[in-house]
N, C-alpha and C. Protein backbone atom coordinates (compact mmCIF):
# COMPACT_ATOMS: atom_id res chain seq x y z
N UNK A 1 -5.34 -21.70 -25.41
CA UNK A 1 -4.29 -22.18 -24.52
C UNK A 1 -4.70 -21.91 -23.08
N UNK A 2 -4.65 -22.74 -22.04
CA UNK A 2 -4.99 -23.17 -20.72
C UNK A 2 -3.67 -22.09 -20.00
N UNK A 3 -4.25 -21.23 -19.42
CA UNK A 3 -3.39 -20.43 -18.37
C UNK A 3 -3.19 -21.76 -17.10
N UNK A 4 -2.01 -21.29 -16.61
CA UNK A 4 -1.57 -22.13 -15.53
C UNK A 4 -2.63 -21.95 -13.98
N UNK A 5 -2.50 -22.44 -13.22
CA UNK A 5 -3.42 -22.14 -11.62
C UNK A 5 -2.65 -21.44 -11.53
N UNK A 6 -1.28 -20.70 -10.99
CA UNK A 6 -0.37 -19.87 -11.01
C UNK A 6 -0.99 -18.91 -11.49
N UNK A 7 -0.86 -18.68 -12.95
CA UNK A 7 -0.63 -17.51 -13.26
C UNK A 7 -2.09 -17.16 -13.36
N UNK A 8 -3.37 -17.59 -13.52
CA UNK A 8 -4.44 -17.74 -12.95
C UNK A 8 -4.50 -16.63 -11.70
N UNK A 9 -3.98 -17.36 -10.88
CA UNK A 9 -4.25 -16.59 -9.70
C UNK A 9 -3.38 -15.25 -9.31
N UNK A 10 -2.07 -15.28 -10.06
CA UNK A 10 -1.39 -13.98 -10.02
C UNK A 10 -2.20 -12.86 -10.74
N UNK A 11 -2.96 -13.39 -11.90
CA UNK A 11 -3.72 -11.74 -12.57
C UNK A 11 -4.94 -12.02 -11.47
N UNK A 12 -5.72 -13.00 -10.82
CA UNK A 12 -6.82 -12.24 -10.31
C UNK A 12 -6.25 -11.38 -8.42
N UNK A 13 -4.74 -11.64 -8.18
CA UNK A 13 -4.28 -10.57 -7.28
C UNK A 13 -4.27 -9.26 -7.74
N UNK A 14 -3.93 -9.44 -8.81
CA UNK A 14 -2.97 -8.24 -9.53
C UNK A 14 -4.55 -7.49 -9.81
N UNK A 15 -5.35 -7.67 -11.00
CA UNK A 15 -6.85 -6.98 -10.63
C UNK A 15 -7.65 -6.73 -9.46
N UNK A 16 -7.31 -7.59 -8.54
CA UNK A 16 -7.77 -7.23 -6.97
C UNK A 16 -7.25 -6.14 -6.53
N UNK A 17 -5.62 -5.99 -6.90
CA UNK A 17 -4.96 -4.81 -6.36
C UNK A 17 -5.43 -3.45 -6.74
N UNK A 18 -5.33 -3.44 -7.90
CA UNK A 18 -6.18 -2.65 -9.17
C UNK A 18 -7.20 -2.07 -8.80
N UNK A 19 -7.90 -2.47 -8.28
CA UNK A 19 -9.75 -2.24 -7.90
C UNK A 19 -9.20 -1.51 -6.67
N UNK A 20 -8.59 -2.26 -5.54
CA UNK A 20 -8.72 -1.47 -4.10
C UNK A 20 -8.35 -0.22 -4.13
N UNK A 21 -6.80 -0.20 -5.10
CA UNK A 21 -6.09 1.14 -5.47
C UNK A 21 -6.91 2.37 -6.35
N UNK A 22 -7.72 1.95 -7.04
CA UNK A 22 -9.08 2.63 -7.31
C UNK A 22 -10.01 2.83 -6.43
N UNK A 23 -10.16 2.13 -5.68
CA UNK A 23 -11.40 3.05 -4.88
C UNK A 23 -10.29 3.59 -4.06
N UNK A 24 -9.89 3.73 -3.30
CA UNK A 24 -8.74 4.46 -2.34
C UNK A 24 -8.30 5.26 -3.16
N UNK A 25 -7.95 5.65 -4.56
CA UNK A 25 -8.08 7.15 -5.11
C UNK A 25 -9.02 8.00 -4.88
N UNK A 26 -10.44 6.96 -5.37
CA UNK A 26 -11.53 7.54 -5.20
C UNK A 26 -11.57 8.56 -4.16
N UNK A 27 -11.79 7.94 -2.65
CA UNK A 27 -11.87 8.28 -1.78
C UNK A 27 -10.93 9.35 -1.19
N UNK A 28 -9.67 9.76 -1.74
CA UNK A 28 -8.80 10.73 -1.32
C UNK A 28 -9.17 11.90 -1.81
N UNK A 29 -10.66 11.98 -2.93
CA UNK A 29 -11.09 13.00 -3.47
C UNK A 29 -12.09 13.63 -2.50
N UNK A 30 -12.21 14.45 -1.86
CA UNK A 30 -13.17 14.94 -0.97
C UNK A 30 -14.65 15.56 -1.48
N UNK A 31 -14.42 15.72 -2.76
CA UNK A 31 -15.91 15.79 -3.88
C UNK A 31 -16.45 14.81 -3.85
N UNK A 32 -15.63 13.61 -4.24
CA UNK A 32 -16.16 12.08 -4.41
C UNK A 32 -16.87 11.98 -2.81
N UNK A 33 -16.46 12.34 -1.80
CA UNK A 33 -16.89 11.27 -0.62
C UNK A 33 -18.59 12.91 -0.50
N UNK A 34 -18.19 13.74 -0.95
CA UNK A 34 -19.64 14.72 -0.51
C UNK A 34 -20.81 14.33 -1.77
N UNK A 35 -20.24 13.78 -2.52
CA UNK A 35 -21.24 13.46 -3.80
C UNK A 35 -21.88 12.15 -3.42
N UNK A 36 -21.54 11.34 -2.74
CA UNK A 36 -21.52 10.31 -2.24
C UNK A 36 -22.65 9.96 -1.28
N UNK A 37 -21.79 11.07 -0.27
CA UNK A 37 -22.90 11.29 1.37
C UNK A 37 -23.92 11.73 1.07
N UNK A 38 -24.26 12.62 -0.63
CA UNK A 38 -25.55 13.08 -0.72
C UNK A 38 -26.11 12.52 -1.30
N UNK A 39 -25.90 11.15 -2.03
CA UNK A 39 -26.67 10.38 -2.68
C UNK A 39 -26.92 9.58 -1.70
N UNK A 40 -26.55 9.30 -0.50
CA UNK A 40 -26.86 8.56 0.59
C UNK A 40 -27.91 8.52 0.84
N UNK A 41 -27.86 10.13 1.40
CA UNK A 41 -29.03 10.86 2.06
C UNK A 41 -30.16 10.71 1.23
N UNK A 42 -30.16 11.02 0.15
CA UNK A 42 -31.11 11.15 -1.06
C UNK A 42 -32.14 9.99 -0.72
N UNK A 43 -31.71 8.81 -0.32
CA UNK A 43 -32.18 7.58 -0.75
C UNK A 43 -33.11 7.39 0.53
N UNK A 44 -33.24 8.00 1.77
CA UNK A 44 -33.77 8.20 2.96
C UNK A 44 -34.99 9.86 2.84
């Protein structure tokens, strides 16, 4: 069965939302952002 363009596009908001609200958890973890900066570095 053929999803509507509508509702189509309401789940790929709704997973867009999903994702941003995940990384912006991510990021409120202050481990996450030092684990991060040192894999940065690593790569230099």
């Amino acid at each position: 069965m053929k999803l509507k363009s509508h509702t189509r596009h309401a789940l790929a908001w709704a997973a867009a939302l999903v994702l941003l609200l995940a990384v912006f958890a991510l990021y409120t973890r202050p481990d996450f952002l030092v684990t991060l900066a040192d894999q940065l570095w690593a790569c230099f």
